[in-house]
Structures are given as C-alpha cells and as structure tokens.
C-alpha atoms as a PDB file:
ATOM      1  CA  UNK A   1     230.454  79.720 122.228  1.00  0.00           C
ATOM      2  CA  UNK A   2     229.188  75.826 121.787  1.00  0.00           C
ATOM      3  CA  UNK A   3     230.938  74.576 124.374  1.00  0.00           C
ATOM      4  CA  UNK A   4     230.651  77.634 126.688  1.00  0.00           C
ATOM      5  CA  UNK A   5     227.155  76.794 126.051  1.00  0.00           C
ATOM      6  CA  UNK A   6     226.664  73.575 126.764  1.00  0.00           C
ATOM      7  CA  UNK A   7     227.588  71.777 123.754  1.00  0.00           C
ATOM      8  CA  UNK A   8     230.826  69.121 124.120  1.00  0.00           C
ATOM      9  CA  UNK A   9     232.945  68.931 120.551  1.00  0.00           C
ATOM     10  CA  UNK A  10     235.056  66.408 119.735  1.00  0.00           C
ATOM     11  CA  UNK A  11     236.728  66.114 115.735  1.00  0.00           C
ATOM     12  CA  UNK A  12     237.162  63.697 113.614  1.00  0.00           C
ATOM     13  CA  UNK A  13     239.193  64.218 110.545  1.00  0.00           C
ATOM     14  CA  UNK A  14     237.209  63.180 107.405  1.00  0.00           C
ATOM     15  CA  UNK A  15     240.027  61.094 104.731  1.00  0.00           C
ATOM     16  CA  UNK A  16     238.767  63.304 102.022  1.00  0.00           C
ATOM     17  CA  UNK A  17     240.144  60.522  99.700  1.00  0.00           C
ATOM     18  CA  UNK A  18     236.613  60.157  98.839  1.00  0.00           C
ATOM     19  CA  UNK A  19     232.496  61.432  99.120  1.00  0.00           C
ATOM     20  CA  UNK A  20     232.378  57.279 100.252  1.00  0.00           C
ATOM     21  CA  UNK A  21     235.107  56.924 102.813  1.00  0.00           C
ATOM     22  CA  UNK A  22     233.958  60.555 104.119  1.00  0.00           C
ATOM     23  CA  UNK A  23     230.238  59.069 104.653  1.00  0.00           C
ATOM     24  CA  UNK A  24     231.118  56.584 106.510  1.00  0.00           C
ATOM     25  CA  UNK A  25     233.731  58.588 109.101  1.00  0.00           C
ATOM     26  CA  UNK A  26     230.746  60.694 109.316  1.00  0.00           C
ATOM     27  CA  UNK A  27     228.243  57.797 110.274  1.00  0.00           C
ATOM     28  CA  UNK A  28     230.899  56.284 112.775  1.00  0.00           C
ATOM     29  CA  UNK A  29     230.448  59.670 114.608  1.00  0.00           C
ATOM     30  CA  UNK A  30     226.632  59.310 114.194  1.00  0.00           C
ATOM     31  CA  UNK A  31     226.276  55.852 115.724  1.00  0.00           C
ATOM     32  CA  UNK A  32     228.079  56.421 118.822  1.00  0.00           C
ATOM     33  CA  UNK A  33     225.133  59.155 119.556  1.00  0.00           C
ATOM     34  CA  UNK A  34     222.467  58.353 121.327  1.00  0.00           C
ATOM     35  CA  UNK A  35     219.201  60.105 119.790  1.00  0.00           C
ATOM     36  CA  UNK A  36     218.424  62.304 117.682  1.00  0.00           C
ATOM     37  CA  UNK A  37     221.733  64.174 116.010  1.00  0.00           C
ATOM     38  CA  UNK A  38     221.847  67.538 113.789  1.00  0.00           C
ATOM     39  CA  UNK A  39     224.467  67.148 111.058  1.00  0.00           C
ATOM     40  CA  UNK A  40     225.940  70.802 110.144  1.00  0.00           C
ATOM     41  CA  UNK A  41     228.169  70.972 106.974  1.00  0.00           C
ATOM     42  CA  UNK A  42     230.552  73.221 105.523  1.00  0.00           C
ATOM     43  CA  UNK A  43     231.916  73.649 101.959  1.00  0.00           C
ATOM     44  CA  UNK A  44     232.329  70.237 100.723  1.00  0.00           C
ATOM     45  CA  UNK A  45     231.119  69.411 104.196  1.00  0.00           C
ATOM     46  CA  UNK A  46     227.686  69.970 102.623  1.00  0.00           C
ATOM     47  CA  UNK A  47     227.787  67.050 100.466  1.00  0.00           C
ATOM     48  CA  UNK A  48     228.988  64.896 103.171  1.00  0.00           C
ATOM     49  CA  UNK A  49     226.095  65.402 105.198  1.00  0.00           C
ATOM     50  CA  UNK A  50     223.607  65.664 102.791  1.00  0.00           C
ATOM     51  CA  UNK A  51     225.010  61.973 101.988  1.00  0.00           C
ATOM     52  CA  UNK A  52     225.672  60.609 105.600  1.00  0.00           C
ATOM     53  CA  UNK A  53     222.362  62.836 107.056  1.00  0.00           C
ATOM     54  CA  UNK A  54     219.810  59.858 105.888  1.00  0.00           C
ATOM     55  CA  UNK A  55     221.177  57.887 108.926  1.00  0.00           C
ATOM     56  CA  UNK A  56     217.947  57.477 111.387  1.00  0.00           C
ATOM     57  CA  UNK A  57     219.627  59.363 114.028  1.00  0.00           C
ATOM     58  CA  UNK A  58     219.735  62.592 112.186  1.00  0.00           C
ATOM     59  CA  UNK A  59     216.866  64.767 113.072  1.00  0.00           C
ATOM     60  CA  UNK A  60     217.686  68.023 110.984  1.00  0.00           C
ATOM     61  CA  UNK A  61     220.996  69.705 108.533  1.00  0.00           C
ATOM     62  CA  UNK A  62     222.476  72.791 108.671  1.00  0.00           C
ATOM     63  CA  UNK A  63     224.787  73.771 105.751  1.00  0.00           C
ATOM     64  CA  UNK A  64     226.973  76.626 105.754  1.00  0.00           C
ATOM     65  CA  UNK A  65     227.823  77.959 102.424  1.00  0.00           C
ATOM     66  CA  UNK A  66     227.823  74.081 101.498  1.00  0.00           C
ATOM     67  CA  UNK A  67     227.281  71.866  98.975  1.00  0.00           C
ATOM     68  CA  UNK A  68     223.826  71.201  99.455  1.00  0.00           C
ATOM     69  CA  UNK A  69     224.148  68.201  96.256  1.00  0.00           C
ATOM     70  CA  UNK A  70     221.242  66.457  94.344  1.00  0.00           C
ATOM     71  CA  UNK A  71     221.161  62.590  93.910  1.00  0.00           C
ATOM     72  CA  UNK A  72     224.197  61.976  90.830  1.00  0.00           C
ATOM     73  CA  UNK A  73     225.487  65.384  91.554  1.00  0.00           C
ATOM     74  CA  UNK A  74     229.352  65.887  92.855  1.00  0.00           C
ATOM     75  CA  UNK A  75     231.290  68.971  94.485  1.00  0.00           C
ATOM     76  CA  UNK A  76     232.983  69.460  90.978  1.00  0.00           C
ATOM     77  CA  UNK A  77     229.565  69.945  89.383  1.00  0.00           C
ATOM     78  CA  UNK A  78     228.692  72.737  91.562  1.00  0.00           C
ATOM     79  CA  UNK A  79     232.009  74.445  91.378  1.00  0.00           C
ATOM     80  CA  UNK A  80     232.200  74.125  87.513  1.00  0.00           C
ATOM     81  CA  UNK A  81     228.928  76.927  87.464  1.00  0.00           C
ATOM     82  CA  UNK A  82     230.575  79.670  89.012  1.00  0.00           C
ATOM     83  CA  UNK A  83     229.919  82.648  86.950  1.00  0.00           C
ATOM     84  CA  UNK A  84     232.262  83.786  84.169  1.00  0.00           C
ATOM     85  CA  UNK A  85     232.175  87.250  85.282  1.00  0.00           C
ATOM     86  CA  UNK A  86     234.098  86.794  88.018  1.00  0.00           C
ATOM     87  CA  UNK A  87     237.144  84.483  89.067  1.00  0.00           C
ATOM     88  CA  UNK A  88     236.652  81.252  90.011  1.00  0.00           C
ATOM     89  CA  UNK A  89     237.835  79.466  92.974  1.00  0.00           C
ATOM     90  CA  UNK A  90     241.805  79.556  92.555  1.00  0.00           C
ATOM     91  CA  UNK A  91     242.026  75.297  92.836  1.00  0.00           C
ATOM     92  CA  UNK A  92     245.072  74.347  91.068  1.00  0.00           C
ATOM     93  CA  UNK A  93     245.534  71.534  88.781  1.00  0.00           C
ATOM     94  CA  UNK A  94     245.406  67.976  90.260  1.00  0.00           C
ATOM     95  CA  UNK A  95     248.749  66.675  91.954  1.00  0.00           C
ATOM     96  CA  UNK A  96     249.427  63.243  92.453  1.00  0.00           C
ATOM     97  CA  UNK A  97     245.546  62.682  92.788  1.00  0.00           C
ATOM     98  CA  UNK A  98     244.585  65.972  95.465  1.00  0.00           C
ATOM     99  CA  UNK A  99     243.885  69.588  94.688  1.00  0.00           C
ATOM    100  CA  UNK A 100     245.277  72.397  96.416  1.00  0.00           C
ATOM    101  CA  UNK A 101     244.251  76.069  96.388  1.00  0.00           C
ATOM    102  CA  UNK A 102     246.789  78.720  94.750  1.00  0.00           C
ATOM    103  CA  UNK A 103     248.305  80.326  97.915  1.00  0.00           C
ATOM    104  CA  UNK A 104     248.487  83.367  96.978  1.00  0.00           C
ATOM    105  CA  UNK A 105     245.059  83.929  95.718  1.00  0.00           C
ATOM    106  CA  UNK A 106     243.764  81.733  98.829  1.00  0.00           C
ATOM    107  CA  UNK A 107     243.059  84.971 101.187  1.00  0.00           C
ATOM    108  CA  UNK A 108     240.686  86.944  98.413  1.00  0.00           C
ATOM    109  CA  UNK A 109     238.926  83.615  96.887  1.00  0.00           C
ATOM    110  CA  UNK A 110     238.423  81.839 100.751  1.00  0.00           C
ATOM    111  CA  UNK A 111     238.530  84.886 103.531  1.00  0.00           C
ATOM    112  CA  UNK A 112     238.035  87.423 102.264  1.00  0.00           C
ATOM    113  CA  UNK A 113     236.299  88.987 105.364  1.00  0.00           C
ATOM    114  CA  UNK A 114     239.858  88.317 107.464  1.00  0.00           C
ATOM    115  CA  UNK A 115     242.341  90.490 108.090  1.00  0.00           C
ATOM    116  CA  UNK A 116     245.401  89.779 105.963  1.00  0.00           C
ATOM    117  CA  UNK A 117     247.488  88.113 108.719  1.00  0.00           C
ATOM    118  CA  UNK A 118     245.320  85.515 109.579  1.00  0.00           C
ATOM    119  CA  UNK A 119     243.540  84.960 106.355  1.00  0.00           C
ATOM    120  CA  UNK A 120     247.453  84.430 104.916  1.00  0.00           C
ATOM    121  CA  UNK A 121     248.340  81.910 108.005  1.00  0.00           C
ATOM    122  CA  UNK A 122     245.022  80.238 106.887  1.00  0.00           C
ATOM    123  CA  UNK A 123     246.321  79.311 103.282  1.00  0.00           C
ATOM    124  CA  UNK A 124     249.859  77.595 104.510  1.00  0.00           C
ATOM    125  CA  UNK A 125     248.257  74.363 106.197  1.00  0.00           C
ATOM    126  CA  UNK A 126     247.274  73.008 103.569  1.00  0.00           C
ATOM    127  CA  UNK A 127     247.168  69.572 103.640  1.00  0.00           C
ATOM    128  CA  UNK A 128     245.786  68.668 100.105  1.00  0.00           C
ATOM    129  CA  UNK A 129     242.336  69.931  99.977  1.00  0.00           C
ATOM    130  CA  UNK A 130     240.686  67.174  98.527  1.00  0.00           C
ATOM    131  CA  UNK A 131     241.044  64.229  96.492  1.00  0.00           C
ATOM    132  CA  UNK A 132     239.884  64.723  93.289  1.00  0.00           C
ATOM    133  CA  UNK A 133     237.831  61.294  94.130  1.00  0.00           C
ATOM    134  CA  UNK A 134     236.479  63.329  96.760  1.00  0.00           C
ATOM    135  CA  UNK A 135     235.512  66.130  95.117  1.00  0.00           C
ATOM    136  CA  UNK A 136     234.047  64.414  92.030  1.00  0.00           C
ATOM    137  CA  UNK A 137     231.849  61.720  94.676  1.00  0.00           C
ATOM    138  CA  UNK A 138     227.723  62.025  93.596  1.00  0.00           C
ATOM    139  CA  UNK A 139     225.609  61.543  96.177  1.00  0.00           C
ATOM    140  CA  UNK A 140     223.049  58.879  96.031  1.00  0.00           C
ATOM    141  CA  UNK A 141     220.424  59.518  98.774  1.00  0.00           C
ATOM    142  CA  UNK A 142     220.004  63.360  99.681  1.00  0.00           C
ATOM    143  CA  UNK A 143     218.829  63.933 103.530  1.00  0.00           C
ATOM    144  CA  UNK A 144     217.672  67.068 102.697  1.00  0.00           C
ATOM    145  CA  UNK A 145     214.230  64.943 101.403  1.00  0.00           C
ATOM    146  CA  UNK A 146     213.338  63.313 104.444  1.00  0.00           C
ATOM    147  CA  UNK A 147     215.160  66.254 106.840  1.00  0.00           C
ATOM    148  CA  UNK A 148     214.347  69.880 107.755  1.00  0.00           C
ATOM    149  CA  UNK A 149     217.389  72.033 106.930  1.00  0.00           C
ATOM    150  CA  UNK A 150     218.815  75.405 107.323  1.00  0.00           C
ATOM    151  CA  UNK A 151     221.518  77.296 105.233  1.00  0.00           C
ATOM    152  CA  UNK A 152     223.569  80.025 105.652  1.00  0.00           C
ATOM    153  CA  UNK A 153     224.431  81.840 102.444  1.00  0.00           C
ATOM    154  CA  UNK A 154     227.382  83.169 102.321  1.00  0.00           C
ATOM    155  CA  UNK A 155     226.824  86.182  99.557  1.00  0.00           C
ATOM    156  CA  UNK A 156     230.489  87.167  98.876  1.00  0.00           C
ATOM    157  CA  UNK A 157     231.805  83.873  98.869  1.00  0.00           C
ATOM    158  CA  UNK A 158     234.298  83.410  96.477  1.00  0.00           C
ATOM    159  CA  UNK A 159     234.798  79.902  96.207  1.00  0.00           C
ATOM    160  CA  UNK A 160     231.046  78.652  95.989  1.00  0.00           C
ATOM    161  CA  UNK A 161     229.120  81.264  93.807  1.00  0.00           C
ATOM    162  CA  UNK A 162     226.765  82.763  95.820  1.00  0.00           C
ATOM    163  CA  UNK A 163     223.910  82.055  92.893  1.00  0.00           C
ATOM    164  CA  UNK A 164     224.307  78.506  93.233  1.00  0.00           C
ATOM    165  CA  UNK A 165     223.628  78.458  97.046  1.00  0.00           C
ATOM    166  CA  UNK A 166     220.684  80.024  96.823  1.00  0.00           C
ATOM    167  CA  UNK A 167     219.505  77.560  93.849  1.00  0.00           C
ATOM    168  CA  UNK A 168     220.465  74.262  95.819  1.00  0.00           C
ATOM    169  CA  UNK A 169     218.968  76.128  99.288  1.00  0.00           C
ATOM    170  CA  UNK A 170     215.913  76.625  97.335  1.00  0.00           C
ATOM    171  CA  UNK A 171     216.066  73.182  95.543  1.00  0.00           C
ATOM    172  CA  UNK A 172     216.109  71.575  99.100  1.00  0.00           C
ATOM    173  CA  UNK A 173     213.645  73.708 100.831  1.00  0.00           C
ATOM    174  CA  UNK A 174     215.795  74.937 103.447  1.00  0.00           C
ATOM    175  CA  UNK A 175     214.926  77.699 105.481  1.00  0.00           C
ATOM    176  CA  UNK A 176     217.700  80.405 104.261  1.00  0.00           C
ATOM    177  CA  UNK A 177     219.995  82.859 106.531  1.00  0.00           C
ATOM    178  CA  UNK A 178     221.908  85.531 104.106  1.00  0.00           C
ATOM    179  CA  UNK A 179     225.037  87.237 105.424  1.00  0.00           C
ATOM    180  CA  UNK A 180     227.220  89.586 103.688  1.00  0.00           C
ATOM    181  CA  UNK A 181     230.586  87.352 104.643  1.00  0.00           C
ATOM    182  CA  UNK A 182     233.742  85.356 102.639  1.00  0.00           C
ATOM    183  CA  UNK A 183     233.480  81.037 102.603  1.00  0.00           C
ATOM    184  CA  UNK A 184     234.936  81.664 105.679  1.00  0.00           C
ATOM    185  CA  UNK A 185     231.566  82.944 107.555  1.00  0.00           C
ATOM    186  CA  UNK A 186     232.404  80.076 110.445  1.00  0.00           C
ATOM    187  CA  UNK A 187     235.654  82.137 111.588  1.00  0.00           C
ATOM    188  CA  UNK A 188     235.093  85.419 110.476  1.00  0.00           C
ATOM    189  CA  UNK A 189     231.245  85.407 112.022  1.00  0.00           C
ATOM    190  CA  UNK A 190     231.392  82.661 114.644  1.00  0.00           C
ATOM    191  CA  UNK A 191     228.410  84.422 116.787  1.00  0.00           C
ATOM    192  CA  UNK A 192     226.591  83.963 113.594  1.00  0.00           C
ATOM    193  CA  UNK A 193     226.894  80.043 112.564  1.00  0.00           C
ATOM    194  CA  UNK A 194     227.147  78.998 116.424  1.00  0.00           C
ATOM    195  CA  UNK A 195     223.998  80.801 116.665  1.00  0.00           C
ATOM    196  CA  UNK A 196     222.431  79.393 114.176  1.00  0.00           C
ATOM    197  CA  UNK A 197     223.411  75.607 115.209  1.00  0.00           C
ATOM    198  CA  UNK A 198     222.171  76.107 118.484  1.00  0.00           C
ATOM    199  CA  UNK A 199     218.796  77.380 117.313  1.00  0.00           C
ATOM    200  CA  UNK A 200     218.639  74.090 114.982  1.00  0.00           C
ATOM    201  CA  UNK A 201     219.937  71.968 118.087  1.00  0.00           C
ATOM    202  CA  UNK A 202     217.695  73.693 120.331  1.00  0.00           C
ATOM    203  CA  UNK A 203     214.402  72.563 118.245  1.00  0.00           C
ATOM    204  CA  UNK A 204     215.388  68.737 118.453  1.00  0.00           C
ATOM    205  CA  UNK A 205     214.400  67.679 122.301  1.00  0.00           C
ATOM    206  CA  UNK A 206     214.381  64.473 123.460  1.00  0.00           C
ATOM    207  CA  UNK A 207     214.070  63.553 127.310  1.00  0.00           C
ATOM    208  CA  UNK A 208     217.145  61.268 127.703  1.00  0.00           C
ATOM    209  CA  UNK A 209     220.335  61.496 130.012  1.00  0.00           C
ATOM    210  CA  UNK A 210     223.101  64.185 129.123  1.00  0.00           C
ATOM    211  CA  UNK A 211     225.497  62.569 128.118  1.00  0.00           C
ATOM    212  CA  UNK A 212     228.844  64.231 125.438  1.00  0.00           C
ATOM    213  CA  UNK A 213     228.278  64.622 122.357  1.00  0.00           C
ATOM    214  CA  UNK A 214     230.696  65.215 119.672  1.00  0.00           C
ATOM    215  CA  UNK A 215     232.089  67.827 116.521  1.00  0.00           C
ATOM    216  CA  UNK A 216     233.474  66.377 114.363  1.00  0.00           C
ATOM    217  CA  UNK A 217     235.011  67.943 110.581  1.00  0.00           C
ATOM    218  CA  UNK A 218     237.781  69.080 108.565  1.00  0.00           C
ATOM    219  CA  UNK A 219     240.104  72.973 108.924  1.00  0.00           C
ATOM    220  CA  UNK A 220     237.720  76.117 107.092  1.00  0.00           C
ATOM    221  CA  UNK A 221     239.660  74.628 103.722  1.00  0.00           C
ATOM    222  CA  UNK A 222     237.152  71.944 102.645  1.00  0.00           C
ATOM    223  CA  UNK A 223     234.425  70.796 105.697  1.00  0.00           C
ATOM    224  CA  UNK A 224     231.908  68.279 106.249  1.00  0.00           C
ATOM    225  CA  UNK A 225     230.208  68.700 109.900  1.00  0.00           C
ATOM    226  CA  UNK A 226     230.202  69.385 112.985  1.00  0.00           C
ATOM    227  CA  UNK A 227     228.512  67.231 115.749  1.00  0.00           C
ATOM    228  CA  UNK A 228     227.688  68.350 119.070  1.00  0.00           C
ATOM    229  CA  UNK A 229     226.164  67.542 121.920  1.00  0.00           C
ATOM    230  CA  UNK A 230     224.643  70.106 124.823  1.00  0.00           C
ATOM    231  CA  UNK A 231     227.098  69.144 128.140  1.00  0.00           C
ATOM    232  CA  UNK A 232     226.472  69.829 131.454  1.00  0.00           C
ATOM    233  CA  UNK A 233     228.680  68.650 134.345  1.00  0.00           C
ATOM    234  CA  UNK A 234     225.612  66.764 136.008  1.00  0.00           C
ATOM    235  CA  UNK A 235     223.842  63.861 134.240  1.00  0.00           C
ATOM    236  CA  UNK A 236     219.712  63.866 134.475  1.00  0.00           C
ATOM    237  CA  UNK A 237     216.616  63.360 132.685  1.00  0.00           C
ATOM    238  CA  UNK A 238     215.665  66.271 131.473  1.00  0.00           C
ATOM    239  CA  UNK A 239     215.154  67.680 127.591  1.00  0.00           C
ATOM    240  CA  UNK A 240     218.193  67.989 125.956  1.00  0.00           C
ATOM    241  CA  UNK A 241     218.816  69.706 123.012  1.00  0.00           C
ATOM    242  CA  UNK A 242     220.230  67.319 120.318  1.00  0.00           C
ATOM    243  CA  UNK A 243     223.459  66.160 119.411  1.00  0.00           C
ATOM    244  CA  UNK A 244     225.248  68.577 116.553  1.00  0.00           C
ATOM    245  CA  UNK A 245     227.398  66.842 114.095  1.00  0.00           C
ATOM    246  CA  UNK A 246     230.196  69.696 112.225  1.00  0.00           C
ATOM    247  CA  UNK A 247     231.973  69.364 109.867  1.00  0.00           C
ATOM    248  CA  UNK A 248     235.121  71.772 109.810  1.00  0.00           C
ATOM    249  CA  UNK A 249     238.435  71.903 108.748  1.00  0.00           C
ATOM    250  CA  UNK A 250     240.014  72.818 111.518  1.00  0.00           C
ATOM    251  CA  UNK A 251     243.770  74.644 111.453  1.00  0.00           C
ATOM    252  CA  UNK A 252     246.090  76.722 112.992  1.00  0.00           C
ATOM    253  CA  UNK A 253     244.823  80.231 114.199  1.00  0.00           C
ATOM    254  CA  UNK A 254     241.288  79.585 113.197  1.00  0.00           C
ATOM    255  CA  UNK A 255     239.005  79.450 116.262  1.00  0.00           C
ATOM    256  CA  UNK A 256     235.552  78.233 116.141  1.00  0.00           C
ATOM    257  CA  UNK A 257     232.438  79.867 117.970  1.00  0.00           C
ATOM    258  CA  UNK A 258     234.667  80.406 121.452  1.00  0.00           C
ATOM    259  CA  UNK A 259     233.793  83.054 124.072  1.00  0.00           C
ATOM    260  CA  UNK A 260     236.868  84.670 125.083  1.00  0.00           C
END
C-alpha cells in the first residue's frame, strides 16, 4: 500500500546487539534524507526511535504497539510489568548472549490474529531476537518530548501488555489509535498501520524535490522503524509528504501494507 502509494522503502537491518549500535543504524538512514523524516517503530522498534527520533530531521513518531521508553528506562523494564494474570511473553532464557521466543508458544503470544499456517511459518526465522544488551539498552533522550507522536495500541497483544501501552502512550502524549489485533497488527491489519503512517507522513510538507526515500527495520519479531519516502516517477517542486522511517522485522511470508 506505501509504495503503491507513493512511498519508496528500502530496509536496513538493525544489529540488535544493542539499543546503541541500533541508534546509530537508525540515524545513518536518517542522514541520507533530505528534510523532514517520520520515524515509525515497532515492538522494540519503539525504543529505537524514541532514542534515534531526537535527530533534527525527524519531524513526528509513530509507534506501533512499541516501546514508547522514558529516559533510564529499557525494553526489559517494560516487559517485566506484564500482568500476572495472564502469560507473559514466551522469551526463553538467554543463549550465548540473545533471546529467542519459545516456538511453540510464538503463534498465541505474537499473532495471534493469523491463521495458524502463517503465524507458525512466522516463528521458524528466528534469527535471535535480541541481544539481551539490546533489550536491556535505557534510553537517554526521548523524542517523544520535543516530537508529536501517534500510537497504535494493540489491545490483545500478548507480548507487550496492552496496560502498559496505554500508560507510556499517555506518558508521551501521543495521540492514541486502539485496535482489537495480536503484536502482529502490521501483518495481520496492514490497511490499518499503512494508513496510519501515511496520515502522519501526509501532515509533514515541505516544498523540496521528490526524491526516494527509504524503510528501513527488523522481521514482525522485534522492530525498530520504518522510513519512507512519497515516490513518484517524475522529480518537481512541489509539497511532498515526508520521509517515513520503519522499523520492521521483516521475514518470510510476512508482507507489509502491499496492494495486491
């Protein structure tokens, strides 16, 4: 739907080895833009962004069930206040320094909103998830201050509780989008976050020369942002909507906001 739209995506695969090294993959991306750039996170995505977003180029976030962190607060934090009600998210013990996700709970804890084919295929790619470096970075200077956001609460996620989103929406005064969808909203609901991005994007003008942008992120497992850029096949100065930074895990089987 982005590009079908207008919007050129290119990836970049974030390290994960760390919140640090992820920053700065994410503000390589951001540099090469020219003007104004809206970050959109996903998942641990969130925290990338909300680190990488204070970057003068970045005119607005959008966080989709993401950490949305506080200065000193880390991924691991947010995960450790899921309610004891329920299950948690099914992360296995740390091996040789990354965390996976137990395979067989992956489909009901991360999609649960996908039919069991693909939401099964979605669990065996898994490269480790994170490092537990990564997953334990704080963040230091929070965009969300100095940046208008949006989020997109996921409200049967499994793997982020659903009661923390809304706190850390609310805590960072983002204008708040419910949906009744799995951490997997971006391939389950694709109308819905592509929407949403381009209704961000669309608010960020600048009269400059089209020129591609970029997505960049990690597979639906663990994301940071996607960044894109409206594309047309003529070049002009005219106001274009601003560049979009993702981040996604991208994987097998898992399409992203794509018009058939």
């Amino acid at each position: 739907m982005l590009t079908h739209d207008g919007y050129p995506v290119a990836v970049v695969q974030n390290p994960t080895l760390s919140l640090q090294g992820d920053t700065a993959a994410a503000r390589m991306i951001i540099d090469a833009r020219d003007g104004p750039v809206v970050l959109v996170g996903h998942s641990y995505g969130g925290a990338v962004i909300t680190e990488a977003g204070a970057d003068p180029n970045v005119a607005a976030l959008v966080y989709i069930a993401a950490f949305a962190s506080a200065a000193g607060e880390a991924g691991d934090t947010l995960l450790a206040g899921f309610p004891t009600s329920v299950p948690g998210p099914p992360i296995l013990p740390p091996k040789d320094g990354f965390l996976f996700l137990d395979r067989d709970k992956f489909p009901a804890s991360f999609a649960a909103d996908l039919a069991a084919g693909p939401a099964a295929f979605m669990a065996d790619p898994q490269t480790p998830l994170w490092g537990v470096d990564a997953l334990g970075g704080e963040v230091t200077e929070p965009a969300w201050r100095t940046r208008p956001s949006r989020y997109l609460l996921a409200i049967d996620d499994k793997m982020i509780p659903p009661s923390a989103q809304r706190t850390k929406s609310g805590r960072a005064g983002s204008t708040t989008i419910k949906a009744a969808n799995s951490h997997s909203i971006h391939v389950s609901q694709p109308a819905t976050v592509a929407g949403l991005v381009e209704q961000v994007a669309s608010t960020v003008t600048t009269p400059q020369e089209r020129r591609p942008g970029s997505f960049w992120g990690r597979s639906p497992h663990g994301s940071a942002v996607t960044a894109v850029r409206p594309r047309d096949s003529f070049r002009g100065l005219v106001p274009a909507p601003a560049p979009v930074c993702f981040s996604l895990r991208l994987m097998p089987g898992a399409r992203l906001a794509r018009r058939a």
